[in-house]
C-alpha atoms as a PDB file:
ATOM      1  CA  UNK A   1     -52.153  25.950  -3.829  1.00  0.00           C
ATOM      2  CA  UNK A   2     -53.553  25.477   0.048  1.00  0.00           C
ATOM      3  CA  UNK A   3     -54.977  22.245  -1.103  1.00  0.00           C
ATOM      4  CA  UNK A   4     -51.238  21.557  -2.525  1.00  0.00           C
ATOM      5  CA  UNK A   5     -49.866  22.829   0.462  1.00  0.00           C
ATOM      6  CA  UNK A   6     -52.202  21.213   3.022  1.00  0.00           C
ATOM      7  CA  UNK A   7     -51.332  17.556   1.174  1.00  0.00           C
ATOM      8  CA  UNK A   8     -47.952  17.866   1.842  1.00  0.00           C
ATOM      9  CA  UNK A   9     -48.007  19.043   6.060  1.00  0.00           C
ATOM     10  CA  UNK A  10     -50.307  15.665   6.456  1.00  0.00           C
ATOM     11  CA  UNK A  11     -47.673  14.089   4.213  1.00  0.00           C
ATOM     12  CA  UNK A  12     -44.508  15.450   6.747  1.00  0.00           C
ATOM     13  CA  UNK A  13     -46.689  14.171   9.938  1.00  0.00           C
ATOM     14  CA  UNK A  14     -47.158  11.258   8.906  1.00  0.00           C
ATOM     15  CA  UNK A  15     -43.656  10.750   7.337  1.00  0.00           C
ATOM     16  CA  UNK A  16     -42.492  12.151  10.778  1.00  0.00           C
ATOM     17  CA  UNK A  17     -44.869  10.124  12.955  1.00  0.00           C
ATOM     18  CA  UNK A  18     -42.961   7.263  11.458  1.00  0.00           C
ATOM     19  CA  UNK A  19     -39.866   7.754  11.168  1.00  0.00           C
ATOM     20  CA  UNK A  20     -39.926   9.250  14.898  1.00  0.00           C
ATOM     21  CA  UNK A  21     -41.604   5.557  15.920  1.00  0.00           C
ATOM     22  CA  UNK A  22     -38.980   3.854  13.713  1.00  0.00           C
ATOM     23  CA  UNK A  23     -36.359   5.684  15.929  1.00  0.00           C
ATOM     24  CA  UNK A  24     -37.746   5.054  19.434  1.00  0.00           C
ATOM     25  CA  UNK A  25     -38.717   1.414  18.919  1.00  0.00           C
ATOM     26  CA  UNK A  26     -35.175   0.593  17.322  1.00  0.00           C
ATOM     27  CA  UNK A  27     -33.230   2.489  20.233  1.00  0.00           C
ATOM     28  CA  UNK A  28     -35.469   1.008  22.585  1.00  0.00           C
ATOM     29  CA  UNK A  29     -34.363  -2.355  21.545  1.00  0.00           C
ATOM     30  CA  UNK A  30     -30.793  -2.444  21.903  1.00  0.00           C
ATOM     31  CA  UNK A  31     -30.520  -3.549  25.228  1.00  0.00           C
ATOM     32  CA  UNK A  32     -29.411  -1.153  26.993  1.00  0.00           C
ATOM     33  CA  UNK A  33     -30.695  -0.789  30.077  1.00  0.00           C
ATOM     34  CA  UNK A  34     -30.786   3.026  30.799  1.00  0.00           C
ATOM     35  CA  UNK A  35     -31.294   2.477  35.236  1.00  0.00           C
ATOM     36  CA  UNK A  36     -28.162   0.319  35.446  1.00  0.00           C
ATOM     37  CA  UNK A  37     -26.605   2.108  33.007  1.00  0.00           C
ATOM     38  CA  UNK A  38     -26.488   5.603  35.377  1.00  0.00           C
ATOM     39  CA  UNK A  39     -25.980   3.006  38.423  1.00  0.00           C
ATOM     40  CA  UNK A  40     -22.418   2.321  38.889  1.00  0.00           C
ATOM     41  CA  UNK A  41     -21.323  -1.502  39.617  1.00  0.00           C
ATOM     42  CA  UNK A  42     -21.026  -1.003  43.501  1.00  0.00           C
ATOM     43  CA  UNK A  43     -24.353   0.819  44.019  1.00  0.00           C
ATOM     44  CA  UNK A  44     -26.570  -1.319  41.832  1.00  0.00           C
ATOM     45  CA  UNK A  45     -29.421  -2.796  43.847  1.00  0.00           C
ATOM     46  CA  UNK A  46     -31.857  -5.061  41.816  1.00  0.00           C
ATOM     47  CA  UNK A  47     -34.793  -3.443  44.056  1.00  0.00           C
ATOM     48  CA  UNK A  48     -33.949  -0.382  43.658  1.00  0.00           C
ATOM     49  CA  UNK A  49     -33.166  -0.505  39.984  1.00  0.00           C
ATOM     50  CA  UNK A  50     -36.881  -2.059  39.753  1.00  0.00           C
ATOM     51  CA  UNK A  51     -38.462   0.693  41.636  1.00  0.00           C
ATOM     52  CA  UNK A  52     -36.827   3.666  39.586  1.00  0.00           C
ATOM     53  CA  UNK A  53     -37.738   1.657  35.979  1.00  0.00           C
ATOM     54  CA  UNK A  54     -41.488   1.593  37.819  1.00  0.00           C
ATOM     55  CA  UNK A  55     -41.500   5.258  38.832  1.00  0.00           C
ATOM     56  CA  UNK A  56     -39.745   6.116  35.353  1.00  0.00           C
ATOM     57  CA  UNK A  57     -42.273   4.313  33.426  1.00  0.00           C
ATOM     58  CA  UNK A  58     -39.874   2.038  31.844  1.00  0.00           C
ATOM     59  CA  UNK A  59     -42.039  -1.004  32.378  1.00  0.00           C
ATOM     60  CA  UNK A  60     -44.631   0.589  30.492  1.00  0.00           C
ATOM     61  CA  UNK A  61     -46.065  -1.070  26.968  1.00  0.00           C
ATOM     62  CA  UNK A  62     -43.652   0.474  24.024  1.00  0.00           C
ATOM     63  CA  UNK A  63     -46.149   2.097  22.595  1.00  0.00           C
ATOM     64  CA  UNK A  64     -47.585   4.097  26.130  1.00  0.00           C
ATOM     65  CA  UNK A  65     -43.838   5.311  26.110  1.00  0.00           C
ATOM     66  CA  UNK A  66     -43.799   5.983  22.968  1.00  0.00           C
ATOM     67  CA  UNK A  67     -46.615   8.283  23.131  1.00  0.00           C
ATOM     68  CA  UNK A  68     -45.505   9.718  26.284  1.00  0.00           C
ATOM     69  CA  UNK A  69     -42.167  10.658  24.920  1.00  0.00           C
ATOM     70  CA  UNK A  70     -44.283  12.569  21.878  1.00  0.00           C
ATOM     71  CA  UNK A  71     -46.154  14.421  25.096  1.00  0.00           C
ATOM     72  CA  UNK A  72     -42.952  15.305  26.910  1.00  0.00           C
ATOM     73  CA  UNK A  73     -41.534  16.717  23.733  1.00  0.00           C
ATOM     74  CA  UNK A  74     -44.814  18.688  23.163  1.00  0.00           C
ATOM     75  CA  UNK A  75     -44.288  20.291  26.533  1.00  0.00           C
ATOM     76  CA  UNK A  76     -40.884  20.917  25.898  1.00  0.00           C
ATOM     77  CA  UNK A  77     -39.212  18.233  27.711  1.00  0.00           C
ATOM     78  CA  UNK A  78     -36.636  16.049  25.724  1.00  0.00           C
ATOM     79  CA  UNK A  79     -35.520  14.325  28.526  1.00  0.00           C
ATOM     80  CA  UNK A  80     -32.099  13.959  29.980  1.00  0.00           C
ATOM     81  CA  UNK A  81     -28.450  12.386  29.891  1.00  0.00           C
ATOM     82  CA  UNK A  82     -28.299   8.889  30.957  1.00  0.00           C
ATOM     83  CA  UNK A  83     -24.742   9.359  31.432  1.00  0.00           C
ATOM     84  CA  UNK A  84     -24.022  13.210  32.318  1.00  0.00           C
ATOM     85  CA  UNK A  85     -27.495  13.914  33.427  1.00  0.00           C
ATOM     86  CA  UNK A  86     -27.909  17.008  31.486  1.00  0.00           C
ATOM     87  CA  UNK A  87     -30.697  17.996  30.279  1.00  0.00           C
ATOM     88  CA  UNK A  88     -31.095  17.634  26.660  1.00  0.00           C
ATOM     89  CA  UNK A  89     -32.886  20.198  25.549  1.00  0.00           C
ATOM     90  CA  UNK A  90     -30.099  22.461  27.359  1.00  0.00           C
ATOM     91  CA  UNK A  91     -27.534  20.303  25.629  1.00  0.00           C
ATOM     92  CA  UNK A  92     -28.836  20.468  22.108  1.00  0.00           C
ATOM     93  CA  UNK A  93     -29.603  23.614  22.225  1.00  0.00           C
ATOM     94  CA  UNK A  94     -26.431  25.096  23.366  1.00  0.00           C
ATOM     95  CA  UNK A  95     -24.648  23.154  20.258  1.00  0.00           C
ATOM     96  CA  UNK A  96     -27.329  24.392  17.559  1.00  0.00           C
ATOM     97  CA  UNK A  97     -25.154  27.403  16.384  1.00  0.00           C
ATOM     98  CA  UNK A  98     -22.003  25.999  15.774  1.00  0.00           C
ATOM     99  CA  UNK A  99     -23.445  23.290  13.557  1.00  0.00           C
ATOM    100  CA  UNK A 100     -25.495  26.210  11.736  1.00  0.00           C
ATOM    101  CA  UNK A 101     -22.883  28.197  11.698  1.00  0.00           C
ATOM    102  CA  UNK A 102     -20.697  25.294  10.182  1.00  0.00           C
ATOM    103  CA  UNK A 103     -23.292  24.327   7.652  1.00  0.00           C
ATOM    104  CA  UNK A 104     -24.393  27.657   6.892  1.00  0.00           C
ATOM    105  CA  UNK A 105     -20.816  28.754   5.643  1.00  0.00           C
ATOM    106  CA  UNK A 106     -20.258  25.385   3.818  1.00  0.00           C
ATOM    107  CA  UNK A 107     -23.477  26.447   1.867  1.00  0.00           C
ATOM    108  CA  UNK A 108     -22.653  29.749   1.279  1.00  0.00           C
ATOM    109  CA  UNK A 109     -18.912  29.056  -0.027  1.00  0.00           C
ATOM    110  CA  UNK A 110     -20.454  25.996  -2.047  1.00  0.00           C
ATOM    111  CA  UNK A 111     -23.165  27.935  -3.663  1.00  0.00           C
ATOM    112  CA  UNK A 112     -21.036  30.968  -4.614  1.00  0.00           C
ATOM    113  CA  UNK A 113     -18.070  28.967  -6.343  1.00  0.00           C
ATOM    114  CA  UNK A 114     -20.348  26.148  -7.747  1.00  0.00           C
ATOM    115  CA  UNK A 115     -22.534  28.036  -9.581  1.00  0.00           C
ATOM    116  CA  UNK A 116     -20.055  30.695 -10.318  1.00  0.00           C
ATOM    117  CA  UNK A 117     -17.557  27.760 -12.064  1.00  0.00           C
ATOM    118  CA  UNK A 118     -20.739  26.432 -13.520  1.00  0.00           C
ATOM    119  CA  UNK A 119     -21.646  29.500 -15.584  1.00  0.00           C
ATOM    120  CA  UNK A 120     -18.050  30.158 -16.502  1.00  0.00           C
ATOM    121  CA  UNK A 121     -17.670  26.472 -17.727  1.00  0.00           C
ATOM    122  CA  UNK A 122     -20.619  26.846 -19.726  1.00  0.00           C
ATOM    123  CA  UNK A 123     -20.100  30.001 -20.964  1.00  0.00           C
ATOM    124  CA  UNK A 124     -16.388  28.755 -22.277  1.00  0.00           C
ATOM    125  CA  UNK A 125     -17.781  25.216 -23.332  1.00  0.00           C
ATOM    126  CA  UNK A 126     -15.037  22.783 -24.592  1.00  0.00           C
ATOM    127  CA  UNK A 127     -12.371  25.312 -23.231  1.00  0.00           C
ATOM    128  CA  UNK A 128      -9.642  25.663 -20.799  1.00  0.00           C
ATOM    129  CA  UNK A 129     -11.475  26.785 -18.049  1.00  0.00           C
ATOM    130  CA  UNK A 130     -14.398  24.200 -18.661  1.00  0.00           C
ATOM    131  CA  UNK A 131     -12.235  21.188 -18.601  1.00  0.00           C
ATOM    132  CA  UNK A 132     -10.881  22.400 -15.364  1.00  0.00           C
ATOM    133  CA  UNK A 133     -14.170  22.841 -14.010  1.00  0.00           C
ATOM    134  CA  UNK A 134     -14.912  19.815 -14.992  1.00  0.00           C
ATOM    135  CA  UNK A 135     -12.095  17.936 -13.381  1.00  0.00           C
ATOM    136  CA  UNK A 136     -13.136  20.007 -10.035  1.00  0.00           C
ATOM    137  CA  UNK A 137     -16.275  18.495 -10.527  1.00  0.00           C
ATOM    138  CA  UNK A 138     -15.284  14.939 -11.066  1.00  0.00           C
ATOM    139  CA  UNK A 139     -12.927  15.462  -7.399  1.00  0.00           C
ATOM    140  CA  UNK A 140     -16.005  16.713  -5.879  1.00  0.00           C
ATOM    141  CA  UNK A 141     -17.945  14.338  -6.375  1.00  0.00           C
ATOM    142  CA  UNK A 142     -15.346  11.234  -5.852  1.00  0.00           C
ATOM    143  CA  UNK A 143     -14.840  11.928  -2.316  1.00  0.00           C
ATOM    144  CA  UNK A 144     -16.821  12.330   0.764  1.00  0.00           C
ATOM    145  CA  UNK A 145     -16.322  15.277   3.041  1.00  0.00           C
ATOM    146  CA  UNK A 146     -14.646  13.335   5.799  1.00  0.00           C
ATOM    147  CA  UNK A 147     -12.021  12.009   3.292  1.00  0.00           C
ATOM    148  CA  UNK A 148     -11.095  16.076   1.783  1.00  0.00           C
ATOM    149  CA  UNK A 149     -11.131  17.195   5.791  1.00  0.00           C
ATOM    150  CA  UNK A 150      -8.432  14.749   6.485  1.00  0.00           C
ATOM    151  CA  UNK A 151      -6.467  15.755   3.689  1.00  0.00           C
ATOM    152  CA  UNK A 152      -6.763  19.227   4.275  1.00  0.00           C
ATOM    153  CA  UNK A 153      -5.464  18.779   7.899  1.00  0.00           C
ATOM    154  CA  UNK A 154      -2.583  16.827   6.530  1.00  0.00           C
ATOM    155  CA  UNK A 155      -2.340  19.864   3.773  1.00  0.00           C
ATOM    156  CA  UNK A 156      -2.647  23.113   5.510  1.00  0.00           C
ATOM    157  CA  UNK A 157      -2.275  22.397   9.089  1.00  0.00           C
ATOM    158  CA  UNK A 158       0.391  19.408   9.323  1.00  0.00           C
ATOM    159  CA  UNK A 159       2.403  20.279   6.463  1.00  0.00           C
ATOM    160  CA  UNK A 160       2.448  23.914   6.633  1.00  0.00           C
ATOM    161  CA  UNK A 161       1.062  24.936  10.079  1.00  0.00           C
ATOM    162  CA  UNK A 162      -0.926  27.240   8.454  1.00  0.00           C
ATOM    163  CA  UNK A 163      -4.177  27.047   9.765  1.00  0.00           C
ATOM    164  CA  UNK A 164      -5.776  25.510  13.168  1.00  0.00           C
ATOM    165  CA  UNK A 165      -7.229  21.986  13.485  1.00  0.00           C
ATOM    166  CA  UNK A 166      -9.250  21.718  16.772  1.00  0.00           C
ATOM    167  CA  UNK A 167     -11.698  24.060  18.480  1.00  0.00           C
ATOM    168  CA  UNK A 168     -14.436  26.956  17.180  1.00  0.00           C
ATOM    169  CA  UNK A 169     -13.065  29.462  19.457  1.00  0.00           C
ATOM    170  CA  UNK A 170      -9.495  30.382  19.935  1.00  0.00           C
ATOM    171  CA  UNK A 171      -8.176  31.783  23.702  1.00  0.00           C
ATOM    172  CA  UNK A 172      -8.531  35.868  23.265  1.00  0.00           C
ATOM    173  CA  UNK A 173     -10.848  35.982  20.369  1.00  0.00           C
ATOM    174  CA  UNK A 174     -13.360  38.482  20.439  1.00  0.00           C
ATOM    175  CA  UNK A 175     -14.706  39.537  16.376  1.00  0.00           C
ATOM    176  CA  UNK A 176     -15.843  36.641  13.757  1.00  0.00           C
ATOM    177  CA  UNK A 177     -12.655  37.524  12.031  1.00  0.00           C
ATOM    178  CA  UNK A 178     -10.576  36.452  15.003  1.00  0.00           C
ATOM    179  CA  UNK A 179     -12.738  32.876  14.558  1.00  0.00           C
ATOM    180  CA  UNK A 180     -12.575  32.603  11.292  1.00  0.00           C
ATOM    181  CA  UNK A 181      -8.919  31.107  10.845  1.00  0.00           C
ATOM    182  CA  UNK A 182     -10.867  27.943  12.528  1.00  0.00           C
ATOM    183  CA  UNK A 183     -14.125  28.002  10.359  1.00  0.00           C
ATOM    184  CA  UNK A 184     -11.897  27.567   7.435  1.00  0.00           C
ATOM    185  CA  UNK A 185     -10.899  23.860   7.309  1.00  0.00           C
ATOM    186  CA  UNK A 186     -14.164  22.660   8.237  1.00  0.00           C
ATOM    187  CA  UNK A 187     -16.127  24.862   5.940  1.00  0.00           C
ATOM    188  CA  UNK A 188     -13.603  23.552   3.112  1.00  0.00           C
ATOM    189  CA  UNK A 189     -13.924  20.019   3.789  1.00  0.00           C
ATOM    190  CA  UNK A 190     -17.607  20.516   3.674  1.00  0.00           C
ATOM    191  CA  UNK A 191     -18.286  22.541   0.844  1.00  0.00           C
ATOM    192  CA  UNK A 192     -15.898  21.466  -1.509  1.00  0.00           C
ATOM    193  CA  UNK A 193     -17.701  17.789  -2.380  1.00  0.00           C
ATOM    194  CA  UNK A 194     -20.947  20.247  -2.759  1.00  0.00           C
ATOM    195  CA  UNK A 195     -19.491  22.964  -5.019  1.00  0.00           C
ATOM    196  CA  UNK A 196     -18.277  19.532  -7.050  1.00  0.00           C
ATOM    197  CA  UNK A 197     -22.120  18.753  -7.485  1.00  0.00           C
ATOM    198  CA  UNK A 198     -23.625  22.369  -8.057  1.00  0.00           C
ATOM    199  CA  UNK A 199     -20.449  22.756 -10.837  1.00  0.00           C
ATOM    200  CA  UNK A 200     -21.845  20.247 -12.781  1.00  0.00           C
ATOM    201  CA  UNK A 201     -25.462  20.628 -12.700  1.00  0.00           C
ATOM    202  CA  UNK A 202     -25.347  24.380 -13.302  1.00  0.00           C
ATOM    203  CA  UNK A 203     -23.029  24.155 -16.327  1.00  0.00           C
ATOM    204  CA  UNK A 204     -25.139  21.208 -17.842  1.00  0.00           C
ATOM    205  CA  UNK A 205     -28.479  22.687 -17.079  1.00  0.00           C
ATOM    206  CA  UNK A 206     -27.180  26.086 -18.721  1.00  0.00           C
ATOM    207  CA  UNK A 207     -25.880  23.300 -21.454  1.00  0.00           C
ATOM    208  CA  UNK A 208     -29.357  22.274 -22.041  1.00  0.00           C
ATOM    209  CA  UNK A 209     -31.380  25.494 -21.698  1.00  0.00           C
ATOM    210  CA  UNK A 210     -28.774  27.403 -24.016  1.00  0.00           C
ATOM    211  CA  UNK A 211     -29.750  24.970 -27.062  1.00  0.00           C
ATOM    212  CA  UNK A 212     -33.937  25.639 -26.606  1.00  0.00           C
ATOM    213  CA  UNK A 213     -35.331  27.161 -29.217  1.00  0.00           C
ATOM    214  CA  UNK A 214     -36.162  30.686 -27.491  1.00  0.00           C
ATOM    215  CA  UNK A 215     -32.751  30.994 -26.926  1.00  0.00           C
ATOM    216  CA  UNK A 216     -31.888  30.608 -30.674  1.00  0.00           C
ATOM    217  CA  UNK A 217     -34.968  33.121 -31.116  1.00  0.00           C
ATOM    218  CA  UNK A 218     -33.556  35.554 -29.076  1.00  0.00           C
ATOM    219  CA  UNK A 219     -30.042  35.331 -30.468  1.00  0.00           C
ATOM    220  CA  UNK A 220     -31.507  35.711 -33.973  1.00  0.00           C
ATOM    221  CA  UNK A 221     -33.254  39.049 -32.840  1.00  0.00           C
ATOM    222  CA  UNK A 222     -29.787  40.454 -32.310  1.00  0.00           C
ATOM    223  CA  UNK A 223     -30.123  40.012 -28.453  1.00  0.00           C
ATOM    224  CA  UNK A 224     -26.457  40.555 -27.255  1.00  0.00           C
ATOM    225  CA  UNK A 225     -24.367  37.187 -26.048  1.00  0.00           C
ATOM    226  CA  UNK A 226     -24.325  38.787 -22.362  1.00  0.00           C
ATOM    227  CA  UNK A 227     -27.648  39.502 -22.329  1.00  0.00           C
ATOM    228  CA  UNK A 228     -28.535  35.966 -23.917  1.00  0.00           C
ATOM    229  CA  UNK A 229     -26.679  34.056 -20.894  1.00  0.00           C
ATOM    230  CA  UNK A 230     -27.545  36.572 -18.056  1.00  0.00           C
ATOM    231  CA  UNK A 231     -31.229  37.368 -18.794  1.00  0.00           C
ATOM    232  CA  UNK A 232     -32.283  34.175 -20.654  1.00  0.00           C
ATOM    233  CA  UNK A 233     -30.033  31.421 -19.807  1.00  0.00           C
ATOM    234  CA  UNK A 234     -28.680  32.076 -16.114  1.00  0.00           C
ATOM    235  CA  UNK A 235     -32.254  33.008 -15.281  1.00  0.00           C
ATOM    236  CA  UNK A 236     -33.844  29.879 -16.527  1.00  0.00           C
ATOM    237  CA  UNK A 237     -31.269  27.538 -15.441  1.00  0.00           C
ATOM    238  CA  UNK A 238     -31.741  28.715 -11.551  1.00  0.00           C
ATOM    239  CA  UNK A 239     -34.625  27.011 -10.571  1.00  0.00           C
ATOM    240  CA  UNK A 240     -33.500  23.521 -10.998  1.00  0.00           C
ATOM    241  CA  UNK A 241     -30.107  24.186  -9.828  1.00  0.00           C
ATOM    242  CA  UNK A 242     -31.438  26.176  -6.108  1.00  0.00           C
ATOM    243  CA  UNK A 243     -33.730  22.903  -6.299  1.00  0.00           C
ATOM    244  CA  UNK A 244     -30.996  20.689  -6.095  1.00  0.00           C
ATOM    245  CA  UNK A 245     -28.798  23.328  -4.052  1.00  0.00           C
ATOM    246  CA  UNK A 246     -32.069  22.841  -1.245  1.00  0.00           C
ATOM    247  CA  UNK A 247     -31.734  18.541  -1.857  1.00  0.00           C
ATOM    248  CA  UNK A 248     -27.874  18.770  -0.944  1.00  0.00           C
ATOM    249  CA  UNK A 249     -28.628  20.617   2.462  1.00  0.00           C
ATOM    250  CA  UNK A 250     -29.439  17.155   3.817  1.00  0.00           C
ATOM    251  CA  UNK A 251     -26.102  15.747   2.690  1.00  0.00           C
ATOM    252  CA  UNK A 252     -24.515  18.633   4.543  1.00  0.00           C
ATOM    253  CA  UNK A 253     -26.202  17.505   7.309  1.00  0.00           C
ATOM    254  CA  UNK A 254     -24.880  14.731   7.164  1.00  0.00           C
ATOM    255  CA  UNK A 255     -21.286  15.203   6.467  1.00  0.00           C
ATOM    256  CA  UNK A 256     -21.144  17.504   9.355  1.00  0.00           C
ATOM    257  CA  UNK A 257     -20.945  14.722  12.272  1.00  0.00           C
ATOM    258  CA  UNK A 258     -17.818  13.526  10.738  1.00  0.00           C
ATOM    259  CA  UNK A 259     -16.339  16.535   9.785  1.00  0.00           C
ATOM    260  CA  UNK A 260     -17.494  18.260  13.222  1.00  0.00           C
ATOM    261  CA  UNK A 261     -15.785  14.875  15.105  1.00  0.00           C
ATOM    262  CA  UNK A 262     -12.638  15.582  13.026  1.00  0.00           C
ATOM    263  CA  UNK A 263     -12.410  19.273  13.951  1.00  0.00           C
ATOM    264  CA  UNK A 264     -12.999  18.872  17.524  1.00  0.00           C
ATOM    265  CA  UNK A 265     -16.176  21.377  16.653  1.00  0.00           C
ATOM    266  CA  UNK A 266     -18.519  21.925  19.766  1.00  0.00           C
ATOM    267  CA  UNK A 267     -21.499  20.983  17.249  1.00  0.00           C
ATOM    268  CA  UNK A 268     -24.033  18.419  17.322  1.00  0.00           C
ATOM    269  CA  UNK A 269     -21.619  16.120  15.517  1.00  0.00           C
ATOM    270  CA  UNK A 270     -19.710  15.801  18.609  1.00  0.00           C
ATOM    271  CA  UNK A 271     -22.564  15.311  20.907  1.00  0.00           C
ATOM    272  CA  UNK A 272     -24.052  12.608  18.423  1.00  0.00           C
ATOM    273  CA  UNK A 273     -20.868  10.585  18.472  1.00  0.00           C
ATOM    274  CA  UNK A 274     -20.141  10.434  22.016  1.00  0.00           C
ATOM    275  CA  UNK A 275     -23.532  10.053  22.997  1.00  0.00           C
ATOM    276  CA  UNK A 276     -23.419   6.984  20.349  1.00  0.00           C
ATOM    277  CA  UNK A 277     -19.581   5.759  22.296  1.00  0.00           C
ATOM    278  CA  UNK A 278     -21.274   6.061  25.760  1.00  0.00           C
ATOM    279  CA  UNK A 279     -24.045   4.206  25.040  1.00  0.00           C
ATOM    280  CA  UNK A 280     -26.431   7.390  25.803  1.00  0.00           C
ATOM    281  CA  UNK A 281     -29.219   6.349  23.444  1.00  0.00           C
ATOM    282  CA  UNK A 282     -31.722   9.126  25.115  1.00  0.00           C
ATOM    283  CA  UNK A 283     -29.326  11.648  23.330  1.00  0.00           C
ATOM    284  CA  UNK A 284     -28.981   9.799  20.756  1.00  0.00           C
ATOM    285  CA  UNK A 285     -32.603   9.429  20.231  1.00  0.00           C
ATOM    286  CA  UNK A 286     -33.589  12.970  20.060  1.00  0.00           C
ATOM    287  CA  UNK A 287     -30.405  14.439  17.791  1.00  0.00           C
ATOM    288  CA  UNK A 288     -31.628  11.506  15.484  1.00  0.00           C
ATOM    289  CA  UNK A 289     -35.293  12.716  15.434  1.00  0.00           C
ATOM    290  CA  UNK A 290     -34.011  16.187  15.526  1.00  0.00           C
ATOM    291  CA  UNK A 291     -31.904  15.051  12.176  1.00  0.00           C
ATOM    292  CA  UNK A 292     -34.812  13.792  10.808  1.00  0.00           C
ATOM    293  CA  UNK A 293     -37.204  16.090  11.287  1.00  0.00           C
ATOM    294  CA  UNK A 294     -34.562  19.041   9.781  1.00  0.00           C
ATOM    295  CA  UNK A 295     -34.305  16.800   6.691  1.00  0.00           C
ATOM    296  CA  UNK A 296     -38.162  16.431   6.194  1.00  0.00           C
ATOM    297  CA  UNK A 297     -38.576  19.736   6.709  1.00  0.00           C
ATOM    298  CA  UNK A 298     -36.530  20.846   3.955  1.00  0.00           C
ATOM    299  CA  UNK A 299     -38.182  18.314   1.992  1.00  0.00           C
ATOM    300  CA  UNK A 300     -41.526  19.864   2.337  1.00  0.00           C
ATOM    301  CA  UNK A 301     -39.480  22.894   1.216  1.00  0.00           C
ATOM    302  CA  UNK A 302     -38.334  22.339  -1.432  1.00  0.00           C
ATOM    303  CA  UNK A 303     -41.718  20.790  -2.716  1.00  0.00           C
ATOM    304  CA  UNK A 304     -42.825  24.287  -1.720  1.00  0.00           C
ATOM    305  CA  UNK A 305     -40.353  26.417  -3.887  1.00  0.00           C
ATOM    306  CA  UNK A 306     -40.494  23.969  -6.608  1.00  0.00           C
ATOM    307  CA  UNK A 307     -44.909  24.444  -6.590  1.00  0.00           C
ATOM    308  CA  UNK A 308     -44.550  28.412  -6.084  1.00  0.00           C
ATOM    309  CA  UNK A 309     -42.186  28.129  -9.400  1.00  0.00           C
ATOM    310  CA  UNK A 310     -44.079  26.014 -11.478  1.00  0.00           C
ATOM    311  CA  UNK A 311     -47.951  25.920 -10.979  1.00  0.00           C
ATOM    312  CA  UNK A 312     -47.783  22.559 -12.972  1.00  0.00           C
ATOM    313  CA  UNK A 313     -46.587  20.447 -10.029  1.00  0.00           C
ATOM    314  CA  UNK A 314     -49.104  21.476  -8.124  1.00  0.00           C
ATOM    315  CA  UNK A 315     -52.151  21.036 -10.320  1.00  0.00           C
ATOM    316  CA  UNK A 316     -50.815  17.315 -11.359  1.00  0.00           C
ATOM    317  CA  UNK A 317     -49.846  16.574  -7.296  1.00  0.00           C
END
């Protein structure tokens, strides 16, 4: 298992030593030159602007900077604003919990009502309830999260007024449950393409574990039709659906800059796309190596749970 383990962390640094490179070197090609950037039209001095890319480093080789950005990071420094000056590490930091927040409850509503349809589909195969579930999952999955948050502020906050569109706080609010009128929508728009997804795997993998042959064992010993699904079935169908359920947290991901941007959320959607609008490639730079790194870190996790599961995958890795 350490060797297993110990595989896989050289395996994320050097997927992450990459991919961090492939994100420097691309940003640090698009021609944007950060010193004239900050310096408005009537101050810009050629000198000057010379001098501060000198004392900067900015002249350096790409791959001294690149380095040297790795170092800062290491220190704790992720630079700052090239446009509001901010600091980014304050910046990012202070927008952290209302993405997780955000993503968090998408995962928690998906989860609940995916695999909760899923066993109820299976469990009523060829019924009423499993065609609907069905259909659920086949809207799920058609549409992308951006597309069902539109629709849902057409729905519920255009149409009827029943629910707010912009902002994670409202003026006065003081318990979650005064916030959660606004955690709503966006949650929805997330978590219903999600629950789509987790629908349909859970009811086929229950499909497909409920015709194995210790299942028709256990049903011949006069095992009850409860116990069959909850202690044979539903048990042995969870690992490969929490597998998957781990593999969509990156889609979440994701789908939260566009649903974040359509919510007016104070997330790290919003900071990625007007970063990306104002040209402030140092910010965009580190929320896309932050993005990156969060996604190959549940990667390694899930290669984790899957080996602590099933011993097999790590004696063939």
């Amino acid at each position: 298992m350490l060797k297993y383990l110990g595989r896989k962390m050289l395996l994320l640094v050097a997927m992450l030593m990459v991919i961090s490179f492939a994100i420097f070197f691309a940003l640090n090609n698009t021609g944007v030159d950060p010193v004239r950037y900050a310096m408005s039209m009537d101050t810009y001095d050629p000198v000057v602007a010379d001098a501060v890319r000198e004392e900067m480093g900015l002249n350096d080789p790409l791959v001294i900077r690149y380095f040297r950005w790795w170092g800062n990071m290491l220190q704790g420094d992720f630079g700052y604003s090239i446009v509001k000056g901010f600091a980014i590490s304050d910046g990012l930091l202070a927008k952290w919990p209302a993405s997780l927040e955000l993503t968090l409850g998408a995962l928690l509503v998906s989860t609940v009502f995916g695999i909760g349809i899923g066993m109820v589909s299976a469990f009523h195969q060829n019924g009423l309830v499993d065609y609907l579930g069905r259909g659920f999952t086949v809207l799920g999955n058609s549409m992308p999260s951006y597309v069902f948050a539109l629709i849902l502020v057409q729905l519920f906050a255009v149409r009827f007024g029943w629910l707010p569109v912009t902002g994670r706080i409202p003026v006065g609010a003081v318990t979650f449950w005064d916030r959660l009128p606004n955690l709503i929508l966006p949650v929805m728009a997330l978590a219903i393409p999600m629950t789509g997804n987790l629908t349909r795997y859970t009811r086929n993998t229950m499909l497909d574990v409920a015709n194995q042959e210790y299942i028709k064992t256990a049903r011949s010993k006069g095992v009850s039709e409860i116990n069959v699904y909850v202690k044979h079935i539903f048990r042995n169908s969870m690992r490969p659906v929490v597998t998957v359920l781990l593999m969509r947290l990156s889609i979440l991901v994701g789908g939260a800059v566009a649903v974040e941007t359509i919510f007016s959320w104070p997330g790290m959607g919003v900071v990625l796309t007007s970063a990306v609008t104002a040209s402030d490639y140092s910010v965009v730079m580190m929320s896309a190596f932050m993005t990156a790194t969060l996604l190959l870190v549940l990667s390694f996790l899930i290669d984790v749970f899957t080996a602590v599961l099933d011993p097999r995958v790590r004696f063939e890795a």
